[in-house]
Protein backbone atom coordinates (compact mmCIF):
# COMPACT_ATOMS: atom_id res chain seq x y z
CA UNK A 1 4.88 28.26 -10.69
CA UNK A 2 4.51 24.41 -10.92
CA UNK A 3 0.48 23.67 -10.82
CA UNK A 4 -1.44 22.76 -7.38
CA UNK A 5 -1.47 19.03 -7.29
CA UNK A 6 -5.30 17.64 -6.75
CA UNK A 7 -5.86 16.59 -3.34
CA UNK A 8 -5.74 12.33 -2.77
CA UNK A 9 -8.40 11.05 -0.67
CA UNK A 10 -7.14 9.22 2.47
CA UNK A 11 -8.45 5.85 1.30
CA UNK A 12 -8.01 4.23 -2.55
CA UNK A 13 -10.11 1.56 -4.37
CA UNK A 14 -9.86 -2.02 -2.99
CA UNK A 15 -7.82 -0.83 0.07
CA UNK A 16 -8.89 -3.01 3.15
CA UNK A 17 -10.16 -0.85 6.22
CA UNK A 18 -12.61 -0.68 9.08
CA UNK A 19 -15.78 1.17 8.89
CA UNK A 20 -18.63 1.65 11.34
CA UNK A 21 -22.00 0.37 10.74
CA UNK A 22 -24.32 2.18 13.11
CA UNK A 23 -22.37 1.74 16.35
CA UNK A 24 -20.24 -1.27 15.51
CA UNK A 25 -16.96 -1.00 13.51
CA UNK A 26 -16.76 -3.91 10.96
CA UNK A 27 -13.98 -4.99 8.43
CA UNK A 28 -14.85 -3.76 4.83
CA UNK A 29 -13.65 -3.49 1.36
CA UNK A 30 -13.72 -0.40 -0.48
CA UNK A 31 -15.17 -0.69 -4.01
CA UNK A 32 -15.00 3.36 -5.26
CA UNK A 33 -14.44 6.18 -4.59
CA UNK A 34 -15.76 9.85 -4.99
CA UNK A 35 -15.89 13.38 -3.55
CA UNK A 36 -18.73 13.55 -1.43
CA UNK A 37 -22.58 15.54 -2.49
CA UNK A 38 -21.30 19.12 -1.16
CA UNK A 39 -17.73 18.51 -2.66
CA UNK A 40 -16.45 18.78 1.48
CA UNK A 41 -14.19 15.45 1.59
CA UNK A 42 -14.83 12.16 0.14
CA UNK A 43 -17.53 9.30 0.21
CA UNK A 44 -16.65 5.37 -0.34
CA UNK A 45 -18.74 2.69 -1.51
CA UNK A 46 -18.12 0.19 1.09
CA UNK A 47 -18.41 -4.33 1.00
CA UNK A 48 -18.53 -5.26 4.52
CA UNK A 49 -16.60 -8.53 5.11
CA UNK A 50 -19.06 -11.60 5.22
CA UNK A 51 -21.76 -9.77 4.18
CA UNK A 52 -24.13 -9.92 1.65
CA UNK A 53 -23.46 -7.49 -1.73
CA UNK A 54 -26.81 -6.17 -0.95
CA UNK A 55 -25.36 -4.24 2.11
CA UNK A 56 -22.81 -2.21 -0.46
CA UNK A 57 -23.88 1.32 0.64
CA UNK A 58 -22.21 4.72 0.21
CA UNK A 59 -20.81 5.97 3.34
CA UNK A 60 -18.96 9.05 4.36
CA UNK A 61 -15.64 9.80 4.92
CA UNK A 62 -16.05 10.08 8.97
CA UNK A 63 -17.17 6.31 9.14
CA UNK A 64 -13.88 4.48 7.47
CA UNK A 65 -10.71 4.05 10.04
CA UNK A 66 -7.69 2.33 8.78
CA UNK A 67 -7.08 -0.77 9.05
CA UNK A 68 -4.41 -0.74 12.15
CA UNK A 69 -4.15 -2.90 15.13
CA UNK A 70 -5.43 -0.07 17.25
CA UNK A 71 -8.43 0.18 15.57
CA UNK A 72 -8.42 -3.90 15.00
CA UNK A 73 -8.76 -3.85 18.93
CA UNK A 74 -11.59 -0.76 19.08
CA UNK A 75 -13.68 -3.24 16.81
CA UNK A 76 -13.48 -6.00 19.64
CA UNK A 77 -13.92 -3.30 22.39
CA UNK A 78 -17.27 -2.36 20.63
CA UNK A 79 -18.29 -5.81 20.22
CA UNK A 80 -17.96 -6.89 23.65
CA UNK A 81 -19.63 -3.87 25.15
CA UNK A 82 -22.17 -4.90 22.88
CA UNK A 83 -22.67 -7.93 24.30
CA UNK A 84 -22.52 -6.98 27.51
CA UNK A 85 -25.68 -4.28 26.98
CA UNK A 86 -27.19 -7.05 25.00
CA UNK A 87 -26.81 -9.81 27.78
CA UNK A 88 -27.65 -7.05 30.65
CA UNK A 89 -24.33 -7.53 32.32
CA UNK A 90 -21.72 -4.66 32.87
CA UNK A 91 -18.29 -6.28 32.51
CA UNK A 92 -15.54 -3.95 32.97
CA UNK A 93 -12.85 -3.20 30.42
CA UNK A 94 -9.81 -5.09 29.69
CA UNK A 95 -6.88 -3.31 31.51
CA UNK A 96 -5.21 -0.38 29.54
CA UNK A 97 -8.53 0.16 26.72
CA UNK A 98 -10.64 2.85 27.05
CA UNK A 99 -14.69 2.55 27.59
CA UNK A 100 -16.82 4.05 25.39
CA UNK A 101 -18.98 7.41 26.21
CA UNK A 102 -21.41 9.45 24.41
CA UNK A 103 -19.89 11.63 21.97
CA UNK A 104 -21.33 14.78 20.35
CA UNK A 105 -24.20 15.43 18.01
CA UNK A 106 -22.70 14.66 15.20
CA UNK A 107 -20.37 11.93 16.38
CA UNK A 108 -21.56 8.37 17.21
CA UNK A 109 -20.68 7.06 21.24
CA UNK A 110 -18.41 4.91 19.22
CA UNK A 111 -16.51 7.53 17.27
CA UNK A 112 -15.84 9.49 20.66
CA UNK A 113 -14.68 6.79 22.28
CA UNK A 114 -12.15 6.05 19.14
CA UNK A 115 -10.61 9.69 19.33
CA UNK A 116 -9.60 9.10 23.02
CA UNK A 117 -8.34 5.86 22.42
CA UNK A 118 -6.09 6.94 19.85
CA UNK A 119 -5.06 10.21 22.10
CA UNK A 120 -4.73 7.95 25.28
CA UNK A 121 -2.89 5.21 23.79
CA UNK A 122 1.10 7.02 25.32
CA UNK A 123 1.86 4.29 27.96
CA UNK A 124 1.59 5.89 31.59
CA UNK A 125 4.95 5.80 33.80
CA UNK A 126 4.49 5.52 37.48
CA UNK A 127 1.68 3.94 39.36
CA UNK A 128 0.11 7.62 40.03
CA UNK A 129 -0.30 7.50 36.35
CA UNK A 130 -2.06 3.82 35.92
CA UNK A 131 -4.08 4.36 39.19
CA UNK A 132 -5.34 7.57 37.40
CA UNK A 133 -5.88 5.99 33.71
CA UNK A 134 -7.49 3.18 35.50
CA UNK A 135 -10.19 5.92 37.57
CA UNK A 136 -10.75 6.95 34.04
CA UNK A 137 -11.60 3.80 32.40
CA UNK A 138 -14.61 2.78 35.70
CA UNK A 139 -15.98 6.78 35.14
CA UNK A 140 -15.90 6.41 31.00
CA UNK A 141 -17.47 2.28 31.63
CA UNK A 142 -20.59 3.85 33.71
CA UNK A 143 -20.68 6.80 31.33
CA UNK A 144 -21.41 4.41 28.64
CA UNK A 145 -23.42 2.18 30.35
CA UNK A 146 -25.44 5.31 31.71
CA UNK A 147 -26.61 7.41 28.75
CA UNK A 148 -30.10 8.20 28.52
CA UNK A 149 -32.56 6.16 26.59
CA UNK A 150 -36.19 6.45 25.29
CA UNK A 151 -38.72 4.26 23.45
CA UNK A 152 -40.97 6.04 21.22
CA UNK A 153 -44.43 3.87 21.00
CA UNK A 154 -45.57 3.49 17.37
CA UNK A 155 -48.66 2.34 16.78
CA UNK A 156 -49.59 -1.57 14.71
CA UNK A 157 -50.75 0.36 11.63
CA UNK A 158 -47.32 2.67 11.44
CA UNK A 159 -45.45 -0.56 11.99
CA UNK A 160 -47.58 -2.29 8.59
CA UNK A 161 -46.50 1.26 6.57
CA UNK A 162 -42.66 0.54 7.59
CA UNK A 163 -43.17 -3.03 6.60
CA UNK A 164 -45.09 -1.86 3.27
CA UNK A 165 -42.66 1.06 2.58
CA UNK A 166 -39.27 -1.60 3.03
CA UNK A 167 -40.93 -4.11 0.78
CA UNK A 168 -42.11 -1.31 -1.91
CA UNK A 169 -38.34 -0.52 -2.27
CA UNK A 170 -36.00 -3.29 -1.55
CA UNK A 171 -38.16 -6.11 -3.44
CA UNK A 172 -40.48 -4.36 -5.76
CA UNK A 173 -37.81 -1.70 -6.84
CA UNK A 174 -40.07 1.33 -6.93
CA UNK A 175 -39.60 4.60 -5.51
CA UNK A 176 -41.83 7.68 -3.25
CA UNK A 177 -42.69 9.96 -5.86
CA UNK A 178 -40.38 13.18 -5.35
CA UNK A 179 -40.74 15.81 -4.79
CA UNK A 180 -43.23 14.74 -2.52
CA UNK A 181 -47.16 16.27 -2.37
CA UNK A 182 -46.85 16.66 1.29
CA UNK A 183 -42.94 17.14 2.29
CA UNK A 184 -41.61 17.06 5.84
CA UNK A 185 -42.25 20.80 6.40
CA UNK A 186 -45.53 20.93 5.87
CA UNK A 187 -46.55 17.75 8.38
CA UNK A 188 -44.17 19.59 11.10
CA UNK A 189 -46.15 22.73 9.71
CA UNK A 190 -49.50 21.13 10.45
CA UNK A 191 -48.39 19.79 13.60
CA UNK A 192 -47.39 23.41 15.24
CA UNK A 193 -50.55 24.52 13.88
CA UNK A 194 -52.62 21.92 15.76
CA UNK A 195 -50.65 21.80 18.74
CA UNK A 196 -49.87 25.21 19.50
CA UNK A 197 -53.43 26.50 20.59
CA UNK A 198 -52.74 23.28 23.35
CA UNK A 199 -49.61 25.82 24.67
CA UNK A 200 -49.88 29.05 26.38
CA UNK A 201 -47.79 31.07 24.25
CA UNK A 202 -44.34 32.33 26.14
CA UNK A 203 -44.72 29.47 28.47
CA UNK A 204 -42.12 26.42 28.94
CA UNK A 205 -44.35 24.17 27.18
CA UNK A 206 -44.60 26.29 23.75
CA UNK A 207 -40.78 26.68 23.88
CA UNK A 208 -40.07 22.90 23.90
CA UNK A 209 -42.74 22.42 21.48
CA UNK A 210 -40.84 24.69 19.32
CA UNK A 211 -37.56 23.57 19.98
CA UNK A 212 -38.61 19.83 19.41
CA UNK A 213 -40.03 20.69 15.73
CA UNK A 214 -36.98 22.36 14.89
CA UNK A 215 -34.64 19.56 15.90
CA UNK A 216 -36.52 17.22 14.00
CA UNK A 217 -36.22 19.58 11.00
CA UNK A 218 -32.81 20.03 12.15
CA UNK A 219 -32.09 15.80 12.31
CA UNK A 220 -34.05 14.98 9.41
CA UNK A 221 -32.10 16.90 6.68
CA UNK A 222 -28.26 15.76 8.41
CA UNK A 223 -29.74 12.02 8.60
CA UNK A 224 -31.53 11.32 5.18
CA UNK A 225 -28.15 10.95 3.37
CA UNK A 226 -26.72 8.62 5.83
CA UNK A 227 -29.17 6.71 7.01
CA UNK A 228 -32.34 6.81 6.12
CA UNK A 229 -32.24 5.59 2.16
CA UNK A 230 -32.45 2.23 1.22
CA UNK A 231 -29.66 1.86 -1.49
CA UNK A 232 -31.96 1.32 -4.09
CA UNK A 233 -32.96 5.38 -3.75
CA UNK A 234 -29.23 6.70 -3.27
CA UNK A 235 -29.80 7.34 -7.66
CA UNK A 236 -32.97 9.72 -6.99
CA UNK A 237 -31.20 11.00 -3.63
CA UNK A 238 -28.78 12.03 -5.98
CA UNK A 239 -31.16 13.63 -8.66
CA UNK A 240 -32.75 15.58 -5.85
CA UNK A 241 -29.33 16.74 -4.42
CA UNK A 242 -28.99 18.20 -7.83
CA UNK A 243 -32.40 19.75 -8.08
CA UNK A 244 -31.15 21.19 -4.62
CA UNK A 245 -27.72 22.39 -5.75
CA UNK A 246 -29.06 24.21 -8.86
CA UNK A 247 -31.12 26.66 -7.24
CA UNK A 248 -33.92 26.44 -10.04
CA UNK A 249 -36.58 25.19 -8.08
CA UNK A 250 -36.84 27.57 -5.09
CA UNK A 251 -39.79 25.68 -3.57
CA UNK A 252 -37.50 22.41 -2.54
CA UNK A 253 -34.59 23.01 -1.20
CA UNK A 254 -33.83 20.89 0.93
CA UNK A 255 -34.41 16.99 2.27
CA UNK A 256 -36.88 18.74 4.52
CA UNK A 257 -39.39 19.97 1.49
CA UNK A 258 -38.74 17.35 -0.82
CA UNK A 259 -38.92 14.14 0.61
CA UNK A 260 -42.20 13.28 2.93
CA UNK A 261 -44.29 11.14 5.68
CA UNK A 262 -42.69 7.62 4.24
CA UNK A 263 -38.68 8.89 5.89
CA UNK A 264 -39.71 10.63 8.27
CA UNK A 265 -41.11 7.31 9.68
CA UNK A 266 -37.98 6.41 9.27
CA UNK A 267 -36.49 8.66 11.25
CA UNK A 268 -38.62 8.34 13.92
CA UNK A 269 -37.57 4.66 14.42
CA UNK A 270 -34.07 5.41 14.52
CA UNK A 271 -34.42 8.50 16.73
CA UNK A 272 -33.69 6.52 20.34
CA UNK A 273 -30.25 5.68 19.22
CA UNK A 274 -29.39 9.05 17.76
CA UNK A 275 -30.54 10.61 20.90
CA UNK A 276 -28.71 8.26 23.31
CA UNK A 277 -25.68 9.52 21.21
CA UNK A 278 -26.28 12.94 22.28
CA UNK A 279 -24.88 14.55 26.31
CA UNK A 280 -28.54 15.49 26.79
CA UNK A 281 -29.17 14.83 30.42
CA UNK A 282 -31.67 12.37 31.50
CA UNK A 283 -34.63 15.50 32.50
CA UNK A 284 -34.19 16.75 28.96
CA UNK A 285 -34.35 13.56 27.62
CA UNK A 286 -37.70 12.27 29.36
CA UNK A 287 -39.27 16.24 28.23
CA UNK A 288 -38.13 15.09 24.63
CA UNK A 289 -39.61 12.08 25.04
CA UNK A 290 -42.89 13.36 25.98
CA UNK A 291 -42.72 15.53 22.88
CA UNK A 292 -42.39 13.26 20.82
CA UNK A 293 -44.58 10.60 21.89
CA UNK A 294 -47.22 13.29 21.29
CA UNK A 295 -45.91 13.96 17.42
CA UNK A 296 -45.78 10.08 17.16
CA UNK A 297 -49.56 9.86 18.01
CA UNK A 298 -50.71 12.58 15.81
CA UNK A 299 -48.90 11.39 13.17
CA UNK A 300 -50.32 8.18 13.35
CA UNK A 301 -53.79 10.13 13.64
CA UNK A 302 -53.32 11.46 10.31
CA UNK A 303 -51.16 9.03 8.25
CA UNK A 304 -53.78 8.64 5.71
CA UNK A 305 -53.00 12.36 4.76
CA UNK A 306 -49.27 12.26 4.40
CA UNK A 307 -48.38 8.70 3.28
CA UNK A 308 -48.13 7.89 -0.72
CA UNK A 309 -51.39 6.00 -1.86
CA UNK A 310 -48.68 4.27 -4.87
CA UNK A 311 -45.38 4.37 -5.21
CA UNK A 312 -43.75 4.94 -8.77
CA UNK A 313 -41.99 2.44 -11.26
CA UNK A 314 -38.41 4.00 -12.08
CA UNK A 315 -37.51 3.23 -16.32
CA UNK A 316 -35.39 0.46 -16.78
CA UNK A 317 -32.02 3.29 -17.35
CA UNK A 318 -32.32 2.90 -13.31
CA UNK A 319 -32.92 -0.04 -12.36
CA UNK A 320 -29.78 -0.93 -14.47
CA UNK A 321 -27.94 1.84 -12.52
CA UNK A 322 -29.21 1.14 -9.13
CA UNK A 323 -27.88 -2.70 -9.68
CA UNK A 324 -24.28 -1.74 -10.53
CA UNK A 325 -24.09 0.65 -7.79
C-alpha cells in the first residue's frame, strides 16, 4: 500500500490573498507557513499590502480568503459599510451584494456575511426571485446596522497602564513575567469572592454574576492567541503553549492561569466589538453590560494588586528571534 501523502495547506509561501484584520478584509502577502499551536489546520504569517513590516503577525487559517474577484468585491462591501457606520449614514447596498449581519461566537459579522455571499452568489431567474433576494438584502442591511453595542467606562489611571503596558513591549522590548504571580483566575477568583456576598444566592443576579465570570474565562483563553499579543510576545506565547502542552506543570494550564491583570486589560478594551459580533439580544446585552461595568470598576479598585511592578528584559537569543519573525 503506497504511503498516505501529507496533507498541503490551502495557501503556500508568497501566494497573494485577502485576509481580515479585525472586521475589515485587506490584501496581504503570505511570508510562511506552519501547522497551527494544537496541530488543528494551519497558521500564516501574513504582510498586509501598504503596511508597515511591523504589522507582520501570525494569523489563523479562518482569517485568509483567496484572492478571487468575489472576495475582491466583499473587501469593498466591508469598506463602505464601514464608512457608512463611521460617517453615521445608512446607505443601502449595491444591487445583487449581500449586507453584512452578525455571525456566531466564533465568527466575525464579517466572516458571516462572506459565507452567504459565496452561497448566494447563483443568479436568481424571475422577478419573484430578485424581489425576494432584494427583501433579503434591506432585512440583512438593518441587521447589520442594528446589532447591539456597549461601552465599557475605564477609568484615566487603567487608560495610563494600557499606554505603559504598549510602550513596555512594542518600544522597550520587554516582556510580563510568566507565569504570572497573580494569573487571570485568581483576579476572577477574587472578584466572585467579593461580589458574591452582594447576591442572594439562587437569585437572577448570582446566576449572571456567574455566568459573566465564566464567559470572560471562557473569551480570554480563545482570544489571547489571536488578538491580544503584541508580536513581540508571540516567542513566549509560544514557550507557554509548550509549558501547556507538556502537562508537567499542572498548576498552569492554560492562558487563563498563566498570563495576568496586564491582557486581561486587554481584553476588556476589545470586548464591545467581540460582543457586537455575538446574536445576543439587546436585554442581554445591557445585563452584560452592567456586569461588567461593575468588574471594570473593581478592577480598577485594585490594580495595584494585580498589575506587574517591572517588566522583564528577554536575552538577546530573543530579541534576535522576535525581529526575524
Amino acid at each position: 500500500m503506497a504511503p498516505s501523502k501529507a496533507p498541503q495547506a490551502p495557501f503556500v509561501k508568497d501566494e497573494r490573498v485577502l485576509c481580515f484584520h479585525m472586521e475589515m478584509l485587506y490584501e496581504a502577502k503570505i511570508l510562511d507557513v506552519q501547522t497551527a499551536d494544537n496541530s488543528d489546520g494551519w497558521q500564516y504569517k501574513i504582510h498586509y499590502k501598504g503596511w508597515k513590516s511591523s504589522w507582520d503577525d501570525w494569523v489563523p487559517q479562518d482569517r485568509v480568503r483567496k484572492f478571487t474577484d468575489e472576495n475582491k468585491e466583499l473587501a469593498s462591501q466591508l469598506m463602505a459599510q464601514y464608512k457608512n457606520l463611521q460617517s453615521g449614514k445608512s446607505k443601502g447596498p449595491k444591487k445583487g451584494t449581500t449586507a453584512t449581519r452578525a455571525g456566531g461566537s466564533d465568527m466575525s459579522s464579517a466572516r458571516g456575511s462572506e459565507e452567504r455571499t459565496q452561497q448566494g452568489t447563483t443568479t436568481a431567474s424571475g422577478r419573484a426571485n430578485q424581489r425576494r433576494a432584494r427583501d433579503y438584502d434591506l432585512e440583512q442591511e438593518d441587521n447589520f446596522h442594528n446589532r447591539p453595542s456597549i461601552k465599557i467606562p475605564l477609568q484615566d489611571h487603567m487608560k495610563a497602564l494600557l499606554v505603559d503596558d504598549w510602550e513596555n513591549v512594542t518600544k522597550n522590548q520587554t516582556l510580563v513575567p510568566l507565569p504570572h504571580a497573580h494569573p487571570v483566575n485568581e483576579i476572577l477568583d477574587d472578584y466572585l469572592k467579593y461580589e458574591r456576598p452582594h447576591r442572594e444566592e439562587g437569585s437572577a443576579a448570582y446566576d449572571i454574576l456567574e455566568e459573566t465570570v465564566s464567559g470572560l474565562r471562557e473569551y480570554f483563553d480563545r482570544c489571547l492567541g489571536r488578538i491580544l499579543l503584541y508580536r513581540f510576545e508571540r516567542g513566549q506565547y509560544h514557550e507557554m503553549h509548550q509549558l501547556w502542552a507538556s502537562a508537567s506543570d499542572t498548576k498552569h494550564t492554560s492562558a487563563s492561569d498563566t498570563y495576568g491583570a496586564e491582557h486581561l486589560a486587554r481584553l476588556l478594551v476589545s470586548l464591545p466589538e467581540l460582543i457586537a459580533q455575538t446574536n445576543m439580544d439587546q436585554q442581554s446585552v445591557n445585563r452584560l453590560r452592567d456586569e461588567l461595568e461593575k468588574f471594570t470598576a473593581w478592577f480598577s479598585r485594585h490594580h495595584s494588586q494585580y498589575f506587574v511592578k517591572e517588566y522583564e528584559v528577554p536575552g538577546n537569543e530573543y530579541v534576535e528571534a522576535a525581529k526575524s519573525t
